[in-house]
N, C-alpha and C. Protein backbone atom coordinates (compact mmCIF):
# COMPACT_ATOMS: atom_id res chain seq x y z
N UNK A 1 27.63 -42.95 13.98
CA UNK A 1 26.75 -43.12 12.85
C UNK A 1 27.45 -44.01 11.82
N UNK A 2 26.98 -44.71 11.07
CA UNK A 2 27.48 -45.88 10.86
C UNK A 2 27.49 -45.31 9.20
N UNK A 3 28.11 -45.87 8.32
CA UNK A 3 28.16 -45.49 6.84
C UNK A 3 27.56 -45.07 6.03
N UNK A 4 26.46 -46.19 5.95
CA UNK A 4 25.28 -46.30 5.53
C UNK A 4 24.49 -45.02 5.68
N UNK A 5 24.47 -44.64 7.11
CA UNK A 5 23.34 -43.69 7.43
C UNK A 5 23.76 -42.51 7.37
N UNK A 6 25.22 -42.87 7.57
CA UNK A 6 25.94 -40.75 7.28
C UNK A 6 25.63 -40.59 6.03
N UNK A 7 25.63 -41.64 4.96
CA UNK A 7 25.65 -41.17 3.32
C UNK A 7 23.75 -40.84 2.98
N UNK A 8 23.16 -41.68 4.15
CA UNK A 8 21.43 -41.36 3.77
C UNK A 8 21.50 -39.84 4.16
N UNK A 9 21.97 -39.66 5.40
CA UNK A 9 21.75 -38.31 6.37
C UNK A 9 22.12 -36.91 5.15
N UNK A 10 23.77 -37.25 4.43
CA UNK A 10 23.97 -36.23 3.93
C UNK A 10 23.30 -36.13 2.25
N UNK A 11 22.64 -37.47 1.50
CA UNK A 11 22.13 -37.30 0.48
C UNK A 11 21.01 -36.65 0.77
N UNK A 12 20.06 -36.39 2.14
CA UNK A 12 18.93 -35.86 2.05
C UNK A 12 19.35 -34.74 2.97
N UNK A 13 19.41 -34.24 3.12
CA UNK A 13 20.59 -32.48 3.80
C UNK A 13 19.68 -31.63 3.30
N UNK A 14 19.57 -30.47 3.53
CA UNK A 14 19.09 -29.24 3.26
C UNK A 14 19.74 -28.94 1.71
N UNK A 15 19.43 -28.43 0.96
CA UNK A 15 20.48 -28.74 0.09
C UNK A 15 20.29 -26.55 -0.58
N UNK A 16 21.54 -26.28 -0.35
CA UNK A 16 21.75 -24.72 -1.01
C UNK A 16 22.50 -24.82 -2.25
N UNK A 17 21.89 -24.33 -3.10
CA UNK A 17 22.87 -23.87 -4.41
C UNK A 17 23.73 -23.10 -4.32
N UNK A 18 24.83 -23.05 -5.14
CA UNK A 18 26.34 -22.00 -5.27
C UNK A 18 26.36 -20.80 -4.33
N UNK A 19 25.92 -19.57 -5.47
CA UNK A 19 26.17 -17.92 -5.13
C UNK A 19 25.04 -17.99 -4.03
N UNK A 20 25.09 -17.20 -3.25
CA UNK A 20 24.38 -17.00 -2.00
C UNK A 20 23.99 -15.46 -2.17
N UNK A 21 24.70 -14.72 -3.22
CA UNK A 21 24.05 -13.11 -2.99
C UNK A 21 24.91 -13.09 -4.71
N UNK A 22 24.07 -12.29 -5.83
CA UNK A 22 24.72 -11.70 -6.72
C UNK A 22 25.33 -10.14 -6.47
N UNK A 23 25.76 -9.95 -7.17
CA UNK A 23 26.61 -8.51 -7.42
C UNK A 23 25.63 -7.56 -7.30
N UNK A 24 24.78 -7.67 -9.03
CA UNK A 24 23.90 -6.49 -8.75
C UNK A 24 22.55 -7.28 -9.74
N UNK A 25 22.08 -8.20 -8.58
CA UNK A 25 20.62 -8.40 -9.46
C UNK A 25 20.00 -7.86 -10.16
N UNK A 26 18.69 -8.65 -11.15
CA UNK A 26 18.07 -7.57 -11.63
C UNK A 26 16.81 -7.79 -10.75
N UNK A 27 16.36 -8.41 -9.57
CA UNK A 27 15.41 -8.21 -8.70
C UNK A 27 15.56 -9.38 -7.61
N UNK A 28 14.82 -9.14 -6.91
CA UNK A 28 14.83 -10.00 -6.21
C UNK A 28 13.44 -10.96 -5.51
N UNK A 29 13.28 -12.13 -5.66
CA UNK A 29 11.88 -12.39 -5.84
C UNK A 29 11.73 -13.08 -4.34
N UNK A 30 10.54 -12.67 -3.79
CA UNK A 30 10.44 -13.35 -2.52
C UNK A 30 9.06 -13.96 -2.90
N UNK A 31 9.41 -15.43 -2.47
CA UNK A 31 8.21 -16.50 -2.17
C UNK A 31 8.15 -16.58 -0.62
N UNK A 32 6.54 -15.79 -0.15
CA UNK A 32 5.97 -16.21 1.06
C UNK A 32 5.51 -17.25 1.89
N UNK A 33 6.26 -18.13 1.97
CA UNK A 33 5.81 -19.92 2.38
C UNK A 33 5.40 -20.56 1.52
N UNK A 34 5.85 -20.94 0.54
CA UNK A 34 5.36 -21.27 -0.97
C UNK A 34 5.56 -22.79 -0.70
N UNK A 35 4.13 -23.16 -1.12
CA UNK A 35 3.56 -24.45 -0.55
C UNK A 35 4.22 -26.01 -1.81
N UNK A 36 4.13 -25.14 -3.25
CA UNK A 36 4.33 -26.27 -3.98
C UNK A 36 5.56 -26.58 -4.62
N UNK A 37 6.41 -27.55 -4.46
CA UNK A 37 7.74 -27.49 -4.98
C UNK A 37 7.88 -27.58 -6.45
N UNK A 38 6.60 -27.63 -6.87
CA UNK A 38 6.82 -27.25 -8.62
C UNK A 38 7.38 -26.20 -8.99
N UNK A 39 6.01 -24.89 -8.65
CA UNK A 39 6.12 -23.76 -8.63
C UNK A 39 7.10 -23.05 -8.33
N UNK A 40 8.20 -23.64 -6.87
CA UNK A 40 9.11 -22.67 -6.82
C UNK A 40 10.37 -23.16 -7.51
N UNK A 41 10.54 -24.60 -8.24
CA UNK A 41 11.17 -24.81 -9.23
C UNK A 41 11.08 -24.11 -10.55
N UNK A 42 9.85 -23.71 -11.04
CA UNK A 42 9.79 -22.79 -12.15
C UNK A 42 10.44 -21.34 -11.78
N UNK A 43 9.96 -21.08 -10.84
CA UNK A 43 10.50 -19.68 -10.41
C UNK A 43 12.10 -19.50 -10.25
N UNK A 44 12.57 -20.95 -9.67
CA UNK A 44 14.49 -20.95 -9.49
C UNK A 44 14.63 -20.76 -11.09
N UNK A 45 14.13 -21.30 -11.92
CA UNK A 45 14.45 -21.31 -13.22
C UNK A 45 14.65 -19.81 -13.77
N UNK A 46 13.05 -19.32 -13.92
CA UNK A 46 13.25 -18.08 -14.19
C UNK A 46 14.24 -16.68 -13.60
N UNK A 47 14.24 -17.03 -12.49
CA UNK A 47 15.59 -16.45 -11.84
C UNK A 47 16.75 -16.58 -12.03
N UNK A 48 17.02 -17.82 -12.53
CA UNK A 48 18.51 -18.28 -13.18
C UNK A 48 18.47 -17.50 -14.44
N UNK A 49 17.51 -17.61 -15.03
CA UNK A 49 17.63 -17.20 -16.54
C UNK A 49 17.72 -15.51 -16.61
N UNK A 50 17.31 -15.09 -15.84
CA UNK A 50 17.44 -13.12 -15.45
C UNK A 50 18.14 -13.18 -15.08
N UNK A 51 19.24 -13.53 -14.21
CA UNK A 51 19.69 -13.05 -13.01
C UNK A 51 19.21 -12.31 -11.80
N UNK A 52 18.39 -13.13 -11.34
CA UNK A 52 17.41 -12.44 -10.17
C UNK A 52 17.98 -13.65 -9.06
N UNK A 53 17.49 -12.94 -7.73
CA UNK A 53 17.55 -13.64 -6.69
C UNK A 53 16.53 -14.08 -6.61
N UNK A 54 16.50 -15.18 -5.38
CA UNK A 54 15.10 -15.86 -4.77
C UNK A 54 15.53 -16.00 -3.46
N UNK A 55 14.46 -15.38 -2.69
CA UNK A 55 14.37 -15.36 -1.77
C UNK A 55 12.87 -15.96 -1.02
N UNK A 56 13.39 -17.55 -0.17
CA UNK A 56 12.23 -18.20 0.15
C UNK A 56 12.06 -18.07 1.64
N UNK A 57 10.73 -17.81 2.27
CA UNK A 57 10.76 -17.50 3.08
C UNK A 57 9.59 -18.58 4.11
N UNK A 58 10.20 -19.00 5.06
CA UNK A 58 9.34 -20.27 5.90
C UNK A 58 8.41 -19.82 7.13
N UNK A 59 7.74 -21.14 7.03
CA UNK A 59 7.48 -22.48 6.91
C UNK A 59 7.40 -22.43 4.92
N UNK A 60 8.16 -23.65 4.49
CA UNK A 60 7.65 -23.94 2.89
C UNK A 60 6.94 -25.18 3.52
N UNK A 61 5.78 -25.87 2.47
CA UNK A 61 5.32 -26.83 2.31
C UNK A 61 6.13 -27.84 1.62
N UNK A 62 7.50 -27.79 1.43
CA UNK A 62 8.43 -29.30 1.15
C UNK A 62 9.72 -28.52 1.61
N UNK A 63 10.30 -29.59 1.38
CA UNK A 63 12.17 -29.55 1.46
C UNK A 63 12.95 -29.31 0.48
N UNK A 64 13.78 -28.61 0.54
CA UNK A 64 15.09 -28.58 -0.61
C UNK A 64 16.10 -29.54 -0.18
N UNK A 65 16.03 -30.41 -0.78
CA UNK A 65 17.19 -31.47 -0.08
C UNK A 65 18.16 -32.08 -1.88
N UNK A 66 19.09 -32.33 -1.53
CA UNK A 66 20.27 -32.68 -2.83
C UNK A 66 19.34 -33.53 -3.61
N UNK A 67 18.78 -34.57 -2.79
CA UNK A 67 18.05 -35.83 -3.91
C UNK A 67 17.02 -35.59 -4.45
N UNK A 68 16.06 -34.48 -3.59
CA UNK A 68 14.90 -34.17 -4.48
C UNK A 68 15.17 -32.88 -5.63
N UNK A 69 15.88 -32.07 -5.66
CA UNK A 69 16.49 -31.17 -6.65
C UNK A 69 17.19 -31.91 -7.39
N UNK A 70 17.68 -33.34 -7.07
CA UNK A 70 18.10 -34.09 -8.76
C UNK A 70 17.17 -34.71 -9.52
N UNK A 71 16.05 -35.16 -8.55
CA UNK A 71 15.08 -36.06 -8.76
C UNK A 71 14.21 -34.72 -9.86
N UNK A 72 13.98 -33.65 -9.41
CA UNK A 72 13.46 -32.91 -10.12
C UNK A 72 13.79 -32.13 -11.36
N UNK A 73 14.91 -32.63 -11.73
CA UNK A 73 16.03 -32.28 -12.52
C UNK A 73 16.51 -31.11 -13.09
N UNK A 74 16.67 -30.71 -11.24
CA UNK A 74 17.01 -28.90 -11.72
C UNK A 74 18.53 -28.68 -12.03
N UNK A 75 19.45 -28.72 -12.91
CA UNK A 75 20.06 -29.37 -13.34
C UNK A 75 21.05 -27.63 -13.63
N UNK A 76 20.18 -26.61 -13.62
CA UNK A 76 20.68 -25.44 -12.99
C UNK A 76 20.65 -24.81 -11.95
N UNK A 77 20.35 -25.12 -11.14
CA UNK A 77 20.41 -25.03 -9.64
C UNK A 77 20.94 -24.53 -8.88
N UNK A 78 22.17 -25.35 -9.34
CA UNK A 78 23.56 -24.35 -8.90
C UNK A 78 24.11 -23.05 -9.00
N UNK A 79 23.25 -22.68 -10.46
CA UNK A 79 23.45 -21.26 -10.56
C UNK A 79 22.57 -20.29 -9.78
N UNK A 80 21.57 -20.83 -9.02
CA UNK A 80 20.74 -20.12 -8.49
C UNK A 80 21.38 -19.23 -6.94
N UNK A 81 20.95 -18.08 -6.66
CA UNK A 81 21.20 -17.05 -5.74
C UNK A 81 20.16 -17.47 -5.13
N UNK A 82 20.21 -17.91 -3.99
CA UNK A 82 19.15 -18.37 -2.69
C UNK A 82 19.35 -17.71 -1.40
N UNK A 83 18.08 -17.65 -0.63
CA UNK A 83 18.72 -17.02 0.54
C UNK A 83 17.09 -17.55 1.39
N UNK A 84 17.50 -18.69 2.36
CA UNK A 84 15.84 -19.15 2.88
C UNK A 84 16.09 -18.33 3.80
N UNK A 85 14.55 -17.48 4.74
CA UNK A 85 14.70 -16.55 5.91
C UNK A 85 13.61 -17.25 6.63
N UNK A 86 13.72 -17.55 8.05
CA UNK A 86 13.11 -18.83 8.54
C UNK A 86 11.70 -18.04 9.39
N UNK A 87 11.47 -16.57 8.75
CA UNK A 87 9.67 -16.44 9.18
C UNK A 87 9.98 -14.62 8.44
N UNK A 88 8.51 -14.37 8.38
CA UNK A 88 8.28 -12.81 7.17
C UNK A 88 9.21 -11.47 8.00
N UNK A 89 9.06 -12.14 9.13
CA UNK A 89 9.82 -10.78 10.14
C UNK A 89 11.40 -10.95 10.17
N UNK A 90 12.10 -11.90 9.76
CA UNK A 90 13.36 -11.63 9.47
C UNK A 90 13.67 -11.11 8.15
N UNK A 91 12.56 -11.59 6.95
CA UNK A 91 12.83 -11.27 5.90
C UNK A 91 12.40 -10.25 5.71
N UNK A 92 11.96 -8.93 6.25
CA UNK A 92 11.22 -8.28 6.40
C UNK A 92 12.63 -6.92 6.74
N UNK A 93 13.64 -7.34 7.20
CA UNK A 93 14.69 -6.67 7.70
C UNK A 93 15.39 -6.44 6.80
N UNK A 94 15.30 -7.06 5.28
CA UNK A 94 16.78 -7.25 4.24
C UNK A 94 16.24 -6.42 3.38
N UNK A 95 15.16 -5.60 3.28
CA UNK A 95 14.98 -4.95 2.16
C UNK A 95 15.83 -3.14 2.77
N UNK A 96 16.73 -2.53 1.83
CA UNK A 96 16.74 -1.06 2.63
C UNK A 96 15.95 0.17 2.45
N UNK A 97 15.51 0.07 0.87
CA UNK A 97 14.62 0.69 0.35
C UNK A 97 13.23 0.11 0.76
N UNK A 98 12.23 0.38 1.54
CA UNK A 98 10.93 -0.47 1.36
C UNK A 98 10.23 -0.05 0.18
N UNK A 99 10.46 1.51 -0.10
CA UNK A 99 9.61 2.07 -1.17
C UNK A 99 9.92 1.15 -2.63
N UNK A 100 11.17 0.44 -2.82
CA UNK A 100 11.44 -0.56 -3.51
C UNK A 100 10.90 -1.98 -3.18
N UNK A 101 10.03 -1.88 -2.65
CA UNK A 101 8.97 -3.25 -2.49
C UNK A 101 8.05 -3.30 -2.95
N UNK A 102 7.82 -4.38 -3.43
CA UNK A 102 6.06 -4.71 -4.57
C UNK A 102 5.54 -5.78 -3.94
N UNK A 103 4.75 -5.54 -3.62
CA UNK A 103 4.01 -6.81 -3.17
C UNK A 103 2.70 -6.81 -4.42
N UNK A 104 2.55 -8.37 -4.67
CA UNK A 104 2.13 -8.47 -6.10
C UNK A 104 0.45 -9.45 -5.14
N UNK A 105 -0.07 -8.90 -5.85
CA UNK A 105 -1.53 -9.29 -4.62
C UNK A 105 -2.97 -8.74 -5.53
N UNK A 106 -3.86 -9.93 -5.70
CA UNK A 106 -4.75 -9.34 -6.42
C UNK A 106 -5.18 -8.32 -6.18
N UNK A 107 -5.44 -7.99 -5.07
CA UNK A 107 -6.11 -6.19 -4.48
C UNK A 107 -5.45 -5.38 -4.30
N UNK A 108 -4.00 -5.70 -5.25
CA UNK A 108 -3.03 -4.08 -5.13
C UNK A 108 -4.06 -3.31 -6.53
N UNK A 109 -3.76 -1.92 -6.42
CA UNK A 109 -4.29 -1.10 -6.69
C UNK A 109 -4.16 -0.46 -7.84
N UNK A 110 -2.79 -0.79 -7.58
CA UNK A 110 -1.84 -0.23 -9.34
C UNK A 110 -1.54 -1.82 -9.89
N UNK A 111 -1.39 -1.56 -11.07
CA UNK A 111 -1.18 -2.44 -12.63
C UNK A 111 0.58 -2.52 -12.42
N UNK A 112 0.70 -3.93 -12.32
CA UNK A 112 2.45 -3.84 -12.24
C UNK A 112 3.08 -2.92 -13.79
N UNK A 113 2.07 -2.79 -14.67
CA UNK A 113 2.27 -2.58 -15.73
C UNK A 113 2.53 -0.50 -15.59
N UNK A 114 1.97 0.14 -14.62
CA UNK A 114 1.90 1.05 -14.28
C UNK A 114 2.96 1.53 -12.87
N UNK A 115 3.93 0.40 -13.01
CA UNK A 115 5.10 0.84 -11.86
C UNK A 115 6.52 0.91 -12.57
N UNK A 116 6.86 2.09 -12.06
CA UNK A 116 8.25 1.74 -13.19
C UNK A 116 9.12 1.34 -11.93
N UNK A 117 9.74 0.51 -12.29
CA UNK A 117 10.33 -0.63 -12.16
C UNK A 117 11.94 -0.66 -12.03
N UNK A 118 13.45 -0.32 -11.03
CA UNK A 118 14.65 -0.51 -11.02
C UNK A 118 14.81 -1.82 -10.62
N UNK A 119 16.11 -1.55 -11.50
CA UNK A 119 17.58 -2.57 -11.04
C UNK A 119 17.50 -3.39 -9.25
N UNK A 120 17.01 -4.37 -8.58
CA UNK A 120 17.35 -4.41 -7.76
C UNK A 120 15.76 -4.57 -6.63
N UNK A 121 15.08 -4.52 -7.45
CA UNK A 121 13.62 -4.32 -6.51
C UNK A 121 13.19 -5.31 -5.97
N UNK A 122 12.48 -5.51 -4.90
CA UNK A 122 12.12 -6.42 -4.37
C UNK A 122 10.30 -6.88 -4.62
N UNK A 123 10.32 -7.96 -5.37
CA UNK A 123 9.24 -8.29 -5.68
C UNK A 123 8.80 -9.96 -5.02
N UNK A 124 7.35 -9.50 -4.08
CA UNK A 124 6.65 -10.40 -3.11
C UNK A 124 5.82 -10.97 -3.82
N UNK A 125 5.76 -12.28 -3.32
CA UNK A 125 4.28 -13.34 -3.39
C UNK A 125 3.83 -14.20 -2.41
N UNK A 126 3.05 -14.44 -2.29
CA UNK A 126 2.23 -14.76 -1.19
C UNK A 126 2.23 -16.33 -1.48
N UNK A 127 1.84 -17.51 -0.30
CA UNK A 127 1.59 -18.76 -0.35
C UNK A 127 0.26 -18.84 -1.50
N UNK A 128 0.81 -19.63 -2.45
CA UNK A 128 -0.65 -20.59 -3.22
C UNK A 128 -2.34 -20.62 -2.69
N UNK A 129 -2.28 -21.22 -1.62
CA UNK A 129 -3.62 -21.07 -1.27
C UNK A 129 -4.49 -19.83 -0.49
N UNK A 130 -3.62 -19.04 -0.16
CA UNK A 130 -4.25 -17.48 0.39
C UNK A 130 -3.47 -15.92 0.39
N UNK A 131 -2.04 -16.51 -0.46
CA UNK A 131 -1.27 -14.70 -0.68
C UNK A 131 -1.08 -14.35 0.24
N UNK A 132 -0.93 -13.10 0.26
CA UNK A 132 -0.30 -11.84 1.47
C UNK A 132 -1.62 -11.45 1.93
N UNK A 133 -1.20 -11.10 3.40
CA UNK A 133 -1.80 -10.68 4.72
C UNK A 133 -2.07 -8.90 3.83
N UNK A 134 -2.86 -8.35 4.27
CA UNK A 134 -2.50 -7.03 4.74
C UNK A 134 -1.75 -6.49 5.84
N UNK A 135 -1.79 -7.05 6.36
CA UNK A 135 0.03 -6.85 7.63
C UNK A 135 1.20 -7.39 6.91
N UNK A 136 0.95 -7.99 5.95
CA UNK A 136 2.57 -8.31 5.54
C UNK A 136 3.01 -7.34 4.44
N UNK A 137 1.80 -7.17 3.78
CA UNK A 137 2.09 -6.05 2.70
C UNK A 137 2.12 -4.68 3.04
N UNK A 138 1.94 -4.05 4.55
CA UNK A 138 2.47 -2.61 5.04
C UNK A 138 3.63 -2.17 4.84
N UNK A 139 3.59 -1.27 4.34
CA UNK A 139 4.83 -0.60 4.40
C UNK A 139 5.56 -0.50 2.74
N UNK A 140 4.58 -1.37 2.09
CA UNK A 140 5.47 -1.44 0.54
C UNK A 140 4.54 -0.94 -0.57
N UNK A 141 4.37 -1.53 -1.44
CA UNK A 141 3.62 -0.98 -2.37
C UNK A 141 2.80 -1.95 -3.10
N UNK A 142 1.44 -2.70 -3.35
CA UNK A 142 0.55 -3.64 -3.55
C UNK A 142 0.16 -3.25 -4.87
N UNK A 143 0.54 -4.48 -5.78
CA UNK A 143 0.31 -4.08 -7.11
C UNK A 143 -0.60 -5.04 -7.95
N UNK A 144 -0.89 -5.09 -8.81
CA UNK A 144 -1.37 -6.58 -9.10
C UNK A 144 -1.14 -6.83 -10.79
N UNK A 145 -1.77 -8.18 -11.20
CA UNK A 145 -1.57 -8.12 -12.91
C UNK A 145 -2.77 -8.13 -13.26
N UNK A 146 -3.14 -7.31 -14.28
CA UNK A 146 -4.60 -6.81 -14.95
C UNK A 146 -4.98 -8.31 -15.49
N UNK A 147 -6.23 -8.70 -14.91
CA UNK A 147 -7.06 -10.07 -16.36
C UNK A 147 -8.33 -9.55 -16.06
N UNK A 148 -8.87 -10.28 -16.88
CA UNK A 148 -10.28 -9.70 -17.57
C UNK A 148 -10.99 -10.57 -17.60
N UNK A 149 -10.32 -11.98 -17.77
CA UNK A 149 -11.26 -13.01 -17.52
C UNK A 149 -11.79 -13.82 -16.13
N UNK A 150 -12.57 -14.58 -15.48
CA UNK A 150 -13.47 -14.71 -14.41
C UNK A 150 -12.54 -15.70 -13.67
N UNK A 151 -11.21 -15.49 -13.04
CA UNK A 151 -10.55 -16.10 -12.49
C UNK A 151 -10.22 -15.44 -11.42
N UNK A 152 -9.88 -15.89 -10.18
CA UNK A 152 -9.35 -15.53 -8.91
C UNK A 152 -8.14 -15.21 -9.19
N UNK A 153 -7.26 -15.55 -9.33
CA UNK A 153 -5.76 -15.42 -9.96
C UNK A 153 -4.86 -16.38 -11.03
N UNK A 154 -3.31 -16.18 -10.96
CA UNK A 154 -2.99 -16.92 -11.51
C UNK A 154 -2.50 -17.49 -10.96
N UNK A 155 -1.72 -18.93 -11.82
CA UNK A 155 -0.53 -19.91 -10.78
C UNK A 155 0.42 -19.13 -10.67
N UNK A 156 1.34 -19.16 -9.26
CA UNK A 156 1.96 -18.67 -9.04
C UNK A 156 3.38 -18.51 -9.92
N UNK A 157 3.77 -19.78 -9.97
CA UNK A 157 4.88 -18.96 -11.08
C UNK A 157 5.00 -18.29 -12.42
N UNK A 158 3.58 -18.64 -12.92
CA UNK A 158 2.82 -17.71 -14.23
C UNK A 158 3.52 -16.38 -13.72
N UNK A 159 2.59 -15.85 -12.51
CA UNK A 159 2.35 -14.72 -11.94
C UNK A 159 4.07 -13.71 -11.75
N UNK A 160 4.63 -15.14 -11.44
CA UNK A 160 6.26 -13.97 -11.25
C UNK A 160 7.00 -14.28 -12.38
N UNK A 161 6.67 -15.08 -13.37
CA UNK A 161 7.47 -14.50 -14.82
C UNK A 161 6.71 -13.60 -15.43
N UNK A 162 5.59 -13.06 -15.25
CA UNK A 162 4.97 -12.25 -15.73
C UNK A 162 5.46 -11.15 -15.39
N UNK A 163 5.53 -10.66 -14.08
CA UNK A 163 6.28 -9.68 -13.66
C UNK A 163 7.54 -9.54 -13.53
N UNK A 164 8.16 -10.16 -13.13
CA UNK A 164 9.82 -10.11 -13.41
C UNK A 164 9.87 -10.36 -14.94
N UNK A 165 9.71 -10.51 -16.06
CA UNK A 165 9.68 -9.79 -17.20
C UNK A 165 9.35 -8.50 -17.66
N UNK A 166 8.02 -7.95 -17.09
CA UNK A 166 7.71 -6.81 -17.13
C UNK A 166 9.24 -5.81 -16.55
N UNK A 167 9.71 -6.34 -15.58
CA UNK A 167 10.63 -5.50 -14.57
C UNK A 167 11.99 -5.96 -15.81
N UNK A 168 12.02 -6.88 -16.19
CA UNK A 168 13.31 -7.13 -17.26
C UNK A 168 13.21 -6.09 -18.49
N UNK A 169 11.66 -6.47 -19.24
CA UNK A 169 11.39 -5.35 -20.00
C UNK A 169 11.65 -4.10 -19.50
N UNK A 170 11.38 -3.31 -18.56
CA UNK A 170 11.70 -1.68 -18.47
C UNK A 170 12.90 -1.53 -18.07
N UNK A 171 14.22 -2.24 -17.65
CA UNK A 171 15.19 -2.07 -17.12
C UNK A 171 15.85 -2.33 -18.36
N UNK A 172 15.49 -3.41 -19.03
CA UNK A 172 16.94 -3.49 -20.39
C UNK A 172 16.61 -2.01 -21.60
N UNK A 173 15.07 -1.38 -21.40
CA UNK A 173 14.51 -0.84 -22.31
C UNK A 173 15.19 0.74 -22.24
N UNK A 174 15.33 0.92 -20.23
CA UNK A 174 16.09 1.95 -20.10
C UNK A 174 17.00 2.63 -20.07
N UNK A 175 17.63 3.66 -21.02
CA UNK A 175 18.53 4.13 -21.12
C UNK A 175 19.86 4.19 -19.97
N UNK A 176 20.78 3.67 -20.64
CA UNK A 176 22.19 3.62 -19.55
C UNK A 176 22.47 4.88 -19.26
């Protein structure tokens, strides 16, 4: 491979940020094939800024590659805890608690606002254009965020700073 093309090959690489697992998160957010690389740029953000993990789980609809994470100027990145799991049934293995699973889905039943919420939980979202299966959400707990107004849902990364705040709110709120 000639110069030129080793330096194209490795500027466009898969590209992983730093820590690969924190100590003791304050959650851990799984994106279900998450189609838009905006969205899961807002979400690396908000995860940097908690200390939460992200956990992306494939097929995604783009690439994480070095040039497009500069191009996008995620410029904290590096601080991000990543962990891609390459289909729902491997990622499906890393949780130990399931009863510590939320799957966040308009037709969960309970109000995320009505779950109390630890250190460490694993909180799901579904792809942009159709969410979680009911086979993917067995076994955990289907919650959703209360609106009132005549919308199908929200954008997705609305949807998980909404809740991973909620989960920031009751964890910093609770007594050591």
């Amino acid at each position: 491979m000639s110069r030129r093309h080793e330096r194209c090959f490795l500027k466009n690489r898969p590209f992983l940020p730093g820590p690969q697992a924190l100590e003791d998160p304050l959650c851990r957010v799984v994106l279900v094939e998450p189609l838009i690389p905006e969205n899961t740029g807002n979400v690396s953000r908000t995860c940097v800024g908690l200390g939460a993990e992200l956990h992306l789980v494939e097929p995604m609809g783009f690439e994480i590659t070095e040039s497009r994470v500069k191009r996008a100027g995620l410029d904290y990145w590096s601080h991000l805890s990543l962990q891609i799991h390459p289909d729902f049934s491997s990622w499906r293995m890393q949780p130990k608690a399931p009863e510590r699973v939320f799957y966040v889905e308009t037709s969960g039943e309970k109000s995320i606002f009505d779950v109390e919420f630890q250190r460490g939980d694993w909180i799901v979202f579904g792809k942009e254009t159709s969410g979680l299966t009911p086979e993917q959400m067995a076994g955990g707990t289907a919650v959703s965020i209360p609106m009132t107004g005549p919308i199908r849902s929200l954008n997705l990364s609305n949807a998980v700073a909404i809740t991973v705040f909620e989960l920031f709110r009751q964890v910093s709120a609770a007594p050591s």
